[in-house]
PDB file of N, CA and C in Angstrom:
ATOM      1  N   UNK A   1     -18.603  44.792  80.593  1.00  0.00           N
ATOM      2  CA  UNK A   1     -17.196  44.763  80.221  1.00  0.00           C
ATOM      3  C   UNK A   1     -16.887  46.054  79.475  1.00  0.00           C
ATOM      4  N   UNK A   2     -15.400  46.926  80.007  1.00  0.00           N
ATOM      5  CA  UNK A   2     -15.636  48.253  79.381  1.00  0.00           C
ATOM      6  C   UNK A   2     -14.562  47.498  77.897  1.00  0.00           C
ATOM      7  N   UNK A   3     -14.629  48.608  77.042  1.00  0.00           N
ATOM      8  CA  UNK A   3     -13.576  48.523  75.808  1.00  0.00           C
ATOM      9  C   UNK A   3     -12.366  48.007  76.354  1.00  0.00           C
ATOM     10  N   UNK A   4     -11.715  48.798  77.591  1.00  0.00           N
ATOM     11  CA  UNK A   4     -10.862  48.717  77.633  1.00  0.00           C
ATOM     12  C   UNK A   4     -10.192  47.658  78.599  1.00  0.00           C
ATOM     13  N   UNK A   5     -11.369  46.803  78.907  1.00  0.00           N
ATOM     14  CA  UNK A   5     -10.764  45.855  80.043  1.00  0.00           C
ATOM     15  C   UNK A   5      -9.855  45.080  79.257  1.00  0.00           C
ATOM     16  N   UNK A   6      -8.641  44.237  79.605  1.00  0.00           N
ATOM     17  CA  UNK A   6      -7.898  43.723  79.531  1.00  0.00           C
ATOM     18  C   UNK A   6      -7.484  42.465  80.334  1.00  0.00           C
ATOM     19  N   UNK A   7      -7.630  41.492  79.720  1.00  0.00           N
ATOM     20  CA  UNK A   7      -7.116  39.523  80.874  1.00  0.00           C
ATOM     21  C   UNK A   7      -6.430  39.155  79.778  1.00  0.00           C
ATOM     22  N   UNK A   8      -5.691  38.305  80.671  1.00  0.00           N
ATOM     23  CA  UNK A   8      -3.748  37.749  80.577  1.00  0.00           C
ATOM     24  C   UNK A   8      -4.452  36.385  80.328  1.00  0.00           C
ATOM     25  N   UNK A   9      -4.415  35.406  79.436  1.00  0.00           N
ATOM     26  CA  UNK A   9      -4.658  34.307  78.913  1.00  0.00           C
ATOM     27  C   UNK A   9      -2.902  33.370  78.646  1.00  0.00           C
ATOM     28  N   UNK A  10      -2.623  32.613  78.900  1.00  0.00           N
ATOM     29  CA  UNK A  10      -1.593  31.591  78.740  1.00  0.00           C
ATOM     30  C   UNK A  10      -1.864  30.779  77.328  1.00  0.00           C
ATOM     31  N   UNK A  11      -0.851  30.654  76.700  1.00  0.00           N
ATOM     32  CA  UNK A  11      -0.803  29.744  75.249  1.00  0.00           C
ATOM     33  C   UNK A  11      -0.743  28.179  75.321  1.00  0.00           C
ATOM     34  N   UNK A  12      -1.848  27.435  75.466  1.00  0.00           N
ATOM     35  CA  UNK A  12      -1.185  26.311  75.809  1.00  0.00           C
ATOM     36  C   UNK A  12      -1.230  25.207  74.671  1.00  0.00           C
ATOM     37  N   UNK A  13      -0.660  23.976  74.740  1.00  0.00           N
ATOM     38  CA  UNK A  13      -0.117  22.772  73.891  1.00  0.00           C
ATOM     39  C   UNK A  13      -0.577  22.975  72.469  1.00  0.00           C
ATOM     40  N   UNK A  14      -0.329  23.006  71.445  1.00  0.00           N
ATOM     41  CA  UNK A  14      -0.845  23.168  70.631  1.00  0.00           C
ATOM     42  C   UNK A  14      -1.241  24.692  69.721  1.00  0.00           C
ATOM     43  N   UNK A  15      -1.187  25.705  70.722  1.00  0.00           N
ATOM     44  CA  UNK A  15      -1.518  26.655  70.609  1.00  0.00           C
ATOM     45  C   UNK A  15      -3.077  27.148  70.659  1.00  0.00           C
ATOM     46  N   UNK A  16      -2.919  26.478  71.555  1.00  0.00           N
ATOM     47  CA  UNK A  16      -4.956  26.822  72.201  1.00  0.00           C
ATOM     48  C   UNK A  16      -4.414  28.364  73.326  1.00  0.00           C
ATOM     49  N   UNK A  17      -5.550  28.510  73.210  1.00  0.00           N
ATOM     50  CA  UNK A  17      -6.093  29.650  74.452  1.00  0.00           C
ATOM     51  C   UNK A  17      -6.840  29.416  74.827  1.00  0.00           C
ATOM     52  N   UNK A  18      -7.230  30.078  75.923  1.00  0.00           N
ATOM     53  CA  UNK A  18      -8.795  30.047  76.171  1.00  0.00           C
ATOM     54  C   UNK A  18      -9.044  31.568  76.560  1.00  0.00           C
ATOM     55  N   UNK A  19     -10.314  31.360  75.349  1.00  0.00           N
ATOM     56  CA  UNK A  19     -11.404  33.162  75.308  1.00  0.00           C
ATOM     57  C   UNK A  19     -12.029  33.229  76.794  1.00  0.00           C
ATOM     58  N   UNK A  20     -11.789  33.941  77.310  1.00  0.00           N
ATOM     59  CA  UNK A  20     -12.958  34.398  78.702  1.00  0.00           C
ATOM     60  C   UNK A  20     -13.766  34.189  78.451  1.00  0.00           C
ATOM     61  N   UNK A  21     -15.110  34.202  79.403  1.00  0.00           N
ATOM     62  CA  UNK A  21     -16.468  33.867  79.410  1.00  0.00           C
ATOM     63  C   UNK A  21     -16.995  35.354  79.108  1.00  0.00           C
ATOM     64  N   UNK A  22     -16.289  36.003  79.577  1.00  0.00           N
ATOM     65  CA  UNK A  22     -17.567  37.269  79.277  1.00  0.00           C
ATOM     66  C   UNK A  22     -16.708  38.085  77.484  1.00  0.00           C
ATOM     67  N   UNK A  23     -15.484  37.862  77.145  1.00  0.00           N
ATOM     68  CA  UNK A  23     -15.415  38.523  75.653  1.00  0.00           C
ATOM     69  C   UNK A  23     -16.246  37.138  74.990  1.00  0.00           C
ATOM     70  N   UNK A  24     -16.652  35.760  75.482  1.00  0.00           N
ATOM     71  CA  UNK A  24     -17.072  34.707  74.749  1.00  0.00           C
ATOM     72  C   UNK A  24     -18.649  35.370  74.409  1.00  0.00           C
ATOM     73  N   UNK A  25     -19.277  36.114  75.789  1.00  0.00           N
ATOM     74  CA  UNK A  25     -20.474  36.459  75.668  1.00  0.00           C
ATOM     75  C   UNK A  25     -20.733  37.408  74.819  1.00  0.00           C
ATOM     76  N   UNK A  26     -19.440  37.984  75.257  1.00  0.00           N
ATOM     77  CA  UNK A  26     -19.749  39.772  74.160  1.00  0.00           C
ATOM     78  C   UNK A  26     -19.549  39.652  72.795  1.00  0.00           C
ATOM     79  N   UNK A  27     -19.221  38.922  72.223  1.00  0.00           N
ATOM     80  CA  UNK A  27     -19.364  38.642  70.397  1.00  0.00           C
ATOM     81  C   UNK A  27     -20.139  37.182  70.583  1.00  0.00           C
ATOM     82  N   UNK A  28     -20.866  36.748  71.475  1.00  0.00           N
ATOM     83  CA  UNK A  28     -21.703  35.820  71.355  1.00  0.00           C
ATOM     84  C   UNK A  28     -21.441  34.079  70.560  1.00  0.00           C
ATOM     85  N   UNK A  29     -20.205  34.213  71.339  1.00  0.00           N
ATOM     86  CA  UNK A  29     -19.333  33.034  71.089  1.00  0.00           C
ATOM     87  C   UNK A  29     -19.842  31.374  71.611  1.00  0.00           C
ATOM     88  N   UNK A  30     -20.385  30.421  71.256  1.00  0.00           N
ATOM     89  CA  UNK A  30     -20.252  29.726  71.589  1.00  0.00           C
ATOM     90  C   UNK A  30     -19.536  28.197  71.452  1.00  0.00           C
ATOM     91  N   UNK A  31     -19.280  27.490  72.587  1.00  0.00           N
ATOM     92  CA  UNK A  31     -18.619  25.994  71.985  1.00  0.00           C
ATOM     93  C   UNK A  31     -18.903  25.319  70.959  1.00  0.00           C
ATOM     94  N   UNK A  32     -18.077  24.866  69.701  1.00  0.00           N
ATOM     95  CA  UNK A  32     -18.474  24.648  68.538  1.00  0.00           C
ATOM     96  C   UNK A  32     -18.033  26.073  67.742  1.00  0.00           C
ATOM     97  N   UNK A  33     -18.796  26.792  67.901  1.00  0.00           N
ATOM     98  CA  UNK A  33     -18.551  28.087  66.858  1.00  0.00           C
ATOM     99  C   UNK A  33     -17.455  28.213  66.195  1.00  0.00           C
ATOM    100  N   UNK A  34     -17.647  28.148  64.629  1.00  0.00           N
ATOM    101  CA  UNK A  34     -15.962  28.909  64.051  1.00  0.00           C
ATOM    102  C   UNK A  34     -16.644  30.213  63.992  1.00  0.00           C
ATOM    103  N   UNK A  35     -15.113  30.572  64.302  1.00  0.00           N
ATOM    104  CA  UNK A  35     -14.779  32.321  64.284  1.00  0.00           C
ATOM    105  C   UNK A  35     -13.506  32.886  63.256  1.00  0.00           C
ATOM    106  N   UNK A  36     -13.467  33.754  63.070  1.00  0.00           N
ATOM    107  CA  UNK A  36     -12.651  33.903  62.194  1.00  0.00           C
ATOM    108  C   UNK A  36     -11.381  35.409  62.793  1.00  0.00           C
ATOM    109  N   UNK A  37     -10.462  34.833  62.378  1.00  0.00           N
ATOM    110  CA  UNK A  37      -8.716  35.681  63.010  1.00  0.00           C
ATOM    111  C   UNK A  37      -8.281  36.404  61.963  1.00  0.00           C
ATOM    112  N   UNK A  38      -8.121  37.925  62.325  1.00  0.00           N
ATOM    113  CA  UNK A  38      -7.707  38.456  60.841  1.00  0.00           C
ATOM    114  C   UNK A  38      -6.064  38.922  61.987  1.00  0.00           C
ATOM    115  N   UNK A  39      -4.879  39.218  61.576  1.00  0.00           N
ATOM    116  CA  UNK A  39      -3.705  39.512  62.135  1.00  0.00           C
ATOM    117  C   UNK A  39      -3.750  40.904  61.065  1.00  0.00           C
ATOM    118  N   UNK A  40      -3.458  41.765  61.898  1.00  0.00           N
ATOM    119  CA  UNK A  40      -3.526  43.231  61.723  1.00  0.00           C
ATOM    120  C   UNK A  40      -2.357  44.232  62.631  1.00  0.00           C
ATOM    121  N   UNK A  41      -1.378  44.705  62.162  1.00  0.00           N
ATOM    122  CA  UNK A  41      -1.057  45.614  62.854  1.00  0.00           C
ATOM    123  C   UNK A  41       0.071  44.948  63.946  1.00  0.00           C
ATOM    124  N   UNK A  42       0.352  43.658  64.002  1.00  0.00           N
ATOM    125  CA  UNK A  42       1.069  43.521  64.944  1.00  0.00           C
ATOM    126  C   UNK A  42       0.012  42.295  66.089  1.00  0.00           C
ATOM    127  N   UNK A  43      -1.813  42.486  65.490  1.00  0.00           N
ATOM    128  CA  UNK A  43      -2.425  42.131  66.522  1.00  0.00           C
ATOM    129  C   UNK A  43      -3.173  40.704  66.195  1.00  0.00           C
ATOM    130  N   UNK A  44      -4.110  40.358  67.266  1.00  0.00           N
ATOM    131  CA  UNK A  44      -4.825  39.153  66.545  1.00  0.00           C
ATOM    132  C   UNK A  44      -6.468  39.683  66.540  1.00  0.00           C
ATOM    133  N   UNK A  45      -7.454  40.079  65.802  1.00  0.00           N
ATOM    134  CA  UNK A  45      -8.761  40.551  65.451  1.00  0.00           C
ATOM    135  C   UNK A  45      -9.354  39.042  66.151  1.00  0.00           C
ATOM    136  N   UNK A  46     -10.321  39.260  66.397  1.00  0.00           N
ATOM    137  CA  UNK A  46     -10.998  37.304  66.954  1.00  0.00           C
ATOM    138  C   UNK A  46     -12.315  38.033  66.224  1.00  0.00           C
ATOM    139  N   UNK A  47     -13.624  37.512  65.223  1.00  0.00           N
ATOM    140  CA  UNK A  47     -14.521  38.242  64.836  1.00  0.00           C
ATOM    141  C   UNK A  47     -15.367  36.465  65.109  1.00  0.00           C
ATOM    142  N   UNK A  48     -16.666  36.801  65.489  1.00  0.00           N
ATOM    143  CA  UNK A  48     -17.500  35.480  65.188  1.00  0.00           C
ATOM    144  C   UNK A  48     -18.054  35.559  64.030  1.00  0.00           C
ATOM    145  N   UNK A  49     -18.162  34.802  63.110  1.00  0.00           N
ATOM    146  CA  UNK A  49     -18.597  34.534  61.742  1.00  0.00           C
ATOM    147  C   UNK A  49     -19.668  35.509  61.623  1.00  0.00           C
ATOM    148  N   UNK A  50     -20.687  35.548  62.017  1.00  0.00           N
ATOM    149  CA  UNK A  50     -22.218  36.664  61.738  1.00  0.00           C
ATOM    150  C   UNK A  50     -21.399  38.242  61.557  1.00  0.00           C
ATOM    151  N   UNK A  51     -20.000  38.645  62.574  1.00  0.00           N
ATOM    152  CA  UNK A  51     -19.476  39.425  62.556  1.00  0.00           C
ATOM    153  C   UNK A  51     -18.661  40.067  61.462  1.00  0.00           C
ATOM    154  N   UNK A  52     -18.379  38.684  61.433  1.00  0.00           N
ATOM    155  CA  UNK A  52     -17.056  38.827  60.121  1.00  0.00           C
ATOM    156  C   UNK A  52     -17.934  38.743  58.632  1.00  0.00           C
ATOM    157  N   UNK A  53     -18.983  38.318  58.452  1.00  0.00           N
ATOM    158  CA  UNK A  53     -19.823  38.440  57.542  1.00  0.00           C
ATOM    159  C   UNK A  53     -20.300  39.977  57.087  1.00  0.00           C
ATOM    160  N   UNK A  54     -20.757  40.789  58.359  1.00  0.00           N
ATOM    161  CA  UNK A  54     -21.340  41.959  58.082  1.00  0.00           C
ATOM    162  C   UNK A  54     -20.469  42.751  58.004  1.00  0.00           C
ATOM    163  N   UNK A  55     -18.992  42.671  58.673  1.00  0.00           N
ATOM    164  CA  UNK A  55     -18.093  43.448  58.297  1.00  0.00           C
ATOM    165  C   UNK A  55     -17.627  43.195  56.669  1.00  0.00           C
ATOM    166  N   UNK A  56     -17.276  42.571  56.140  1.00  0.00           N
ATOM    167  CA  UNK A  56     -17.385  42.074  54.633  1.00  0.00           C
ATOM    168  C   UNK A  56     -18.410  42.812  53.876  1.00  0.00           C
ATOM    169  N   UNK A  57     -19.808  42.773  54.483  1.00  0.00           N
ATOM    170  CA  UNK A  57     -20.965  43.121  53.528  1.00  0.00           C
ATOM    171  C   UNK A  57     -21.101  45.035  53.054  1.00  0.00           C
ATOM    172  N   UNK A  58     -20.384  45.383  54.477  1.00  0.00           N
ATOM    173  CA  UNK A  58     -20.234  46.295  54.764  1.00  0.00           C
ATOM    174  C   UNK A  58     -19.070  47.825  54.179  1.00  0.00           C
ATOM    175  N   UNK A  59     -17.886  46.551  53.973  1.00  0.00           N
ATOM    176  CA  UNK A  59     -17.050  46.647  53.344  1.00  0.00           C
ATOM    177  C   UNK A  59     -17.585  46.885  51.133  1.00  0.00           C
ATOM    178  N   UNK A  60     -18.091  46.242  51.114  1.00  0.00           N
ATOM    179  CA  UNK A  60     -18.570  46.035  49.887  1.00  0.00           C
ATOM    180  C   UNK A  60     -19.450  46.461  49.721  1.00  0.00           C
ATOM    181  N   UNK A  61     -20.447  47.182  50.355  1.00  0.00           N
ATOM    182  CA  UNK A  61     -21.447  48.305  49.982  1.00  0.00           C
ATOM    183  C   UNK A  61     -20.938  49.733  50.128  1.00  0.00           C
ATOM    184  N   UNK A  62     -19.855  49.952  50.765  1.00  0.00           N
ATOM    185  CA  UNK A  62     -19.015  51.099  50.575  1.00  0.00           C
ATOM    186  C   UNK A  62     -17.934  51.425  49.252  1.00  0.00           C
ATOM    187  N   UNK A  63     -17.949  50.316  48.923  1.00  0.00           N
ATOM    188  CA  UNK A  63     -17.105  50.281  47.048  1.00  0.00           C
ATOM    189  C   UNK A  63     -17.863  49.816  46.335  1.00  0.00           C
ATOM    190  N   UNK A  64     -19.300  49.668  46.250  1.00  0.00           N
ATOM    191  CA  UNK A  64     -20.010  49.635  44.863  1.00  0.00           C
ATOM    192  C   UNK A  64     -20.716  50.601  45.295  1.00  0.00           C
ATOM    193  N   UNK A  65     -21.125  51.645  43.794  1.00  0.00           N
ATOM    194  CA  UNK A  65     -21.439  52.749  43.919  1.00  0.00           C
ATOM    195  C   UNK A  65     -22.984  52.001  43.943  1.00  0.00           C
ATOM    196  N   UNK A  66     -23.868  53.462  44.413  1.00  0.00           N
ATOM    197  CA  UNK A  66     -25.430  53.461  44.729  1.00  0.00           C
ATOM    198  C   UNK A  66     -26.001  53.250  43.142  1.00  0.00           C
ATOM    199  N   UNK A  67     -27.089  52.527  43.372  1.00  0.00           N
ATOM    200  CA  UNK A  67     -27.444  52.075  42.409  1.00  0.00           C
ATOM    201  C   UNK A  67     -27.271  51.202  41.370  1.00  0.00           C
ATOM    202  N   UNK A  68     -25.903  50.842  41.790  1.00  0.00           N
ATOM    203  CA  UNK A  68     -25.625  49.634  40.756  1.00  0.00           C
ATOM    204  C   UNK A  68     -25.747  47.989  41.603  1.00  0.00           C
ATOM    205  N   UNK A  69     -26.286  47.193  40.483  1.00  0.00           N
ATOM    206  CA  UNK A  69     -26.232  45.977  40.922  1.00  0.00           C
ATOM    207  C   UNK A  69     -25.301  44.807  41.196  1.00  0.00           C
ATOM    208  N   UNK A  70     -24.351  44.123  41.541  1.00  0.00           N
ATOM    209  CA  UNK A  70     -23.605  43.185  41.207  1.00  0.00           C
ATOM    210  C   UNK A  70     -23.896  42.340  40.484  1.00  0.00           C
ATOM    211  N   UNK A  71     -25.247  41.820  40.736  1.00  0.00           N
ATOM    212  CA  UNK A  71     -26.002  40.829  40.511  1.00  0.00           C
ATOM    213  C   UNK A  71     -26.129  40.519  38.969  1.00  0.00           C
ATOM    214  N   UNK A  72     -26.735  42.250  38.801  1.00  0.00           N
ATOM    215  CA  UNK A  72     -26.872  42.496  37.035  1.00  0.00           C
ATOM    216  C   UNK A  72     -25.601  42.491  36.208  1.00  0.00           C
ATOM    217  N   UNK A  73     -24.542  42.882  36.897  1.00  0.00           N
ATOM    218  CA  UNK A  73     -23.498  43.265  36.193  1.00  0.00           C
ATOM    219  C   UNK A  73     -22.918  42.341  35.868  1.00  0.00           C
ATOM    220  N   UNK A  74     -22.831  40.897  36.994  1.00  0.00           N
ATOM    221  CA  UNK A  74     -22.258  39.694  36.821  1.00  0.00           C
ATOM    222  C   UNK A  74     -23.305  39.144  35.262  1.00  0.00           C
ATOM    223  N   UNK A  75     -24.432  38.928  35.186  1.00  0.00           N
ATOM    224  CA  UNK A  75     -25.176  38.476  34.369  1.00  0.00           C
ATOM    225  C   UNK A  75     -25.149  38.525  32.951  1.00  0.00           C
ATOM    226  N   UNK A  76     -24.698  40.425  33.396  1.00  0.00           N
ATOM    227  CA  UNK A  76     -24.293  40.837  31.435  1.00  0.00           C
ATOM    228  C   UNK A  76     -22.975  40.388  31.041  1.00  0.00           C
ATOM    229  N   UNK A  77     -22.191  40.548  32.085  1.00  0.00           N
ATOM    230  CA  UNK A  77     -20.679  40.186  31.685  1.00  0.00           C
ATOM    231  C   UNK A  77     -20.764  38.558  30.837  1.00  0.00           C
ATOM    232  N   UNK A  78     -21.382  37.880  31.886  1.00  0.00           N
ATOM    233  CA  UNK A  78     -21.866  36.026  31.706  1.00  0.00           C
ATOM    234  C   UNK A  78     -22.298  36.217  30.257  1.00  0.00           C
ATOM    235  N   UNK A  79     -22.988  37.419  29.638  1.00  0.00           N
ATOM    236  CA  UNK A  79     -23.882  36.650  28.577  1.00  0.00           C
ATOM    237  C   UNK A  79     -23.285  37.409  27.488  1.00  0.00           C
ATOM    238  N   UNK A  80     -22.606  38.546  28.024  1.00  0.00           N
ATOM    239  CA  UNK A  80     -21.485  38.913  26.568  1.00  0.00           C
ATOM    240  C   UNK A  80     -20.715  37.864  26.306  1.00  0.00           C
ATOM    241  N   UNK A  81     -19.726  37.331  27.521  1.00  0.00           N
ATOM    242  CA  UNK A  81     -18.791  35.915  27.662  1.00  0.00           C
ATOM    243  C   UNK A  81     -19.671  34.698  26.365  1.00  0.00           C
ATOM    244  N   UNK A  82     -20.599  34.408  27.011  1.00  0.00           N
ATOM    245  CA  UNK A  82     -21.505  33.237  25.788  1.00  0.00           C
ATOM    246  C   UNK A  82     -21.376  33.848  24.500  1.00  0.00           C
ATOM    247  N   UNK A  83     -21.599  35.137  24.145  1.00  0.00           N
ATOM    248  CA  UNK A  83     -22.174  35.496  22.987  1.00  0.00           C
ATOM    249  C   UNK A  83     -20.738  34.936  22.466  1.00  0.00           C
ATOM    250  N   UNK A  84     -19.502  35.375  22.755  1.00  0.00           N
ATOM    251  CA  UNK A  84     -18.229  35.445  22.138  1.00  0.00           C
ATOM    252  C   UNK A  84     -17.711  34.258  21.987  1.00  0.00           C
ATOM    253  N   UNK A  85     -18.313  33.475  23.392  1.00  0.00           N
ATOM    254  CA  UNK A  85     -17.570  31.754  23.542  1.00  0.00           C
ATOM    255  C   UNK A  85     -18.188  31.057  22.469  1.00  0.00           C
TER     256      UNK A  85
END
């Protein structure tokens, strides 16, 4: 399937669609699966959860700087919070 192929899907009752079999294959979609819809731009994003996860993770290792922890930072904040509470 190139990037740019393109199929005409109908909206039906409820507002179902139905995903093709082969974009179902290509983000590795299966029956059952939640997926997750971000609306962007005018558009609809379709991401399968493992997807939409690493895009997130991805997202968030690009705005915490190198070397710092979250982990730690959450911990000290937690235990200044106690000292004061």
């Amino acid at each position: 399937m190139s990037p740019l192929e393109t199929i005409s899907t109908r909206v039906a009752a409820g507002g179902r669609i139905v995903i093709p079999v082969s974009y179902r294959k290509a983000l590795g979609i299966k029956p059952g699966d939640d997926i997750v819809l971000q609306l962007e731009e005018g558009a609809i994003r379709l991401y399968s959860r493992a997807q939409a996860l690493r895009r997130l993770q991805e997202r968030v290792a690009r705005a915490v700087p190198k070397g710092v922890s979250l982990v730690n930072e959450l911990i000290r904040d937690r235990r200044a919070e106690a000292r004061r509470g």
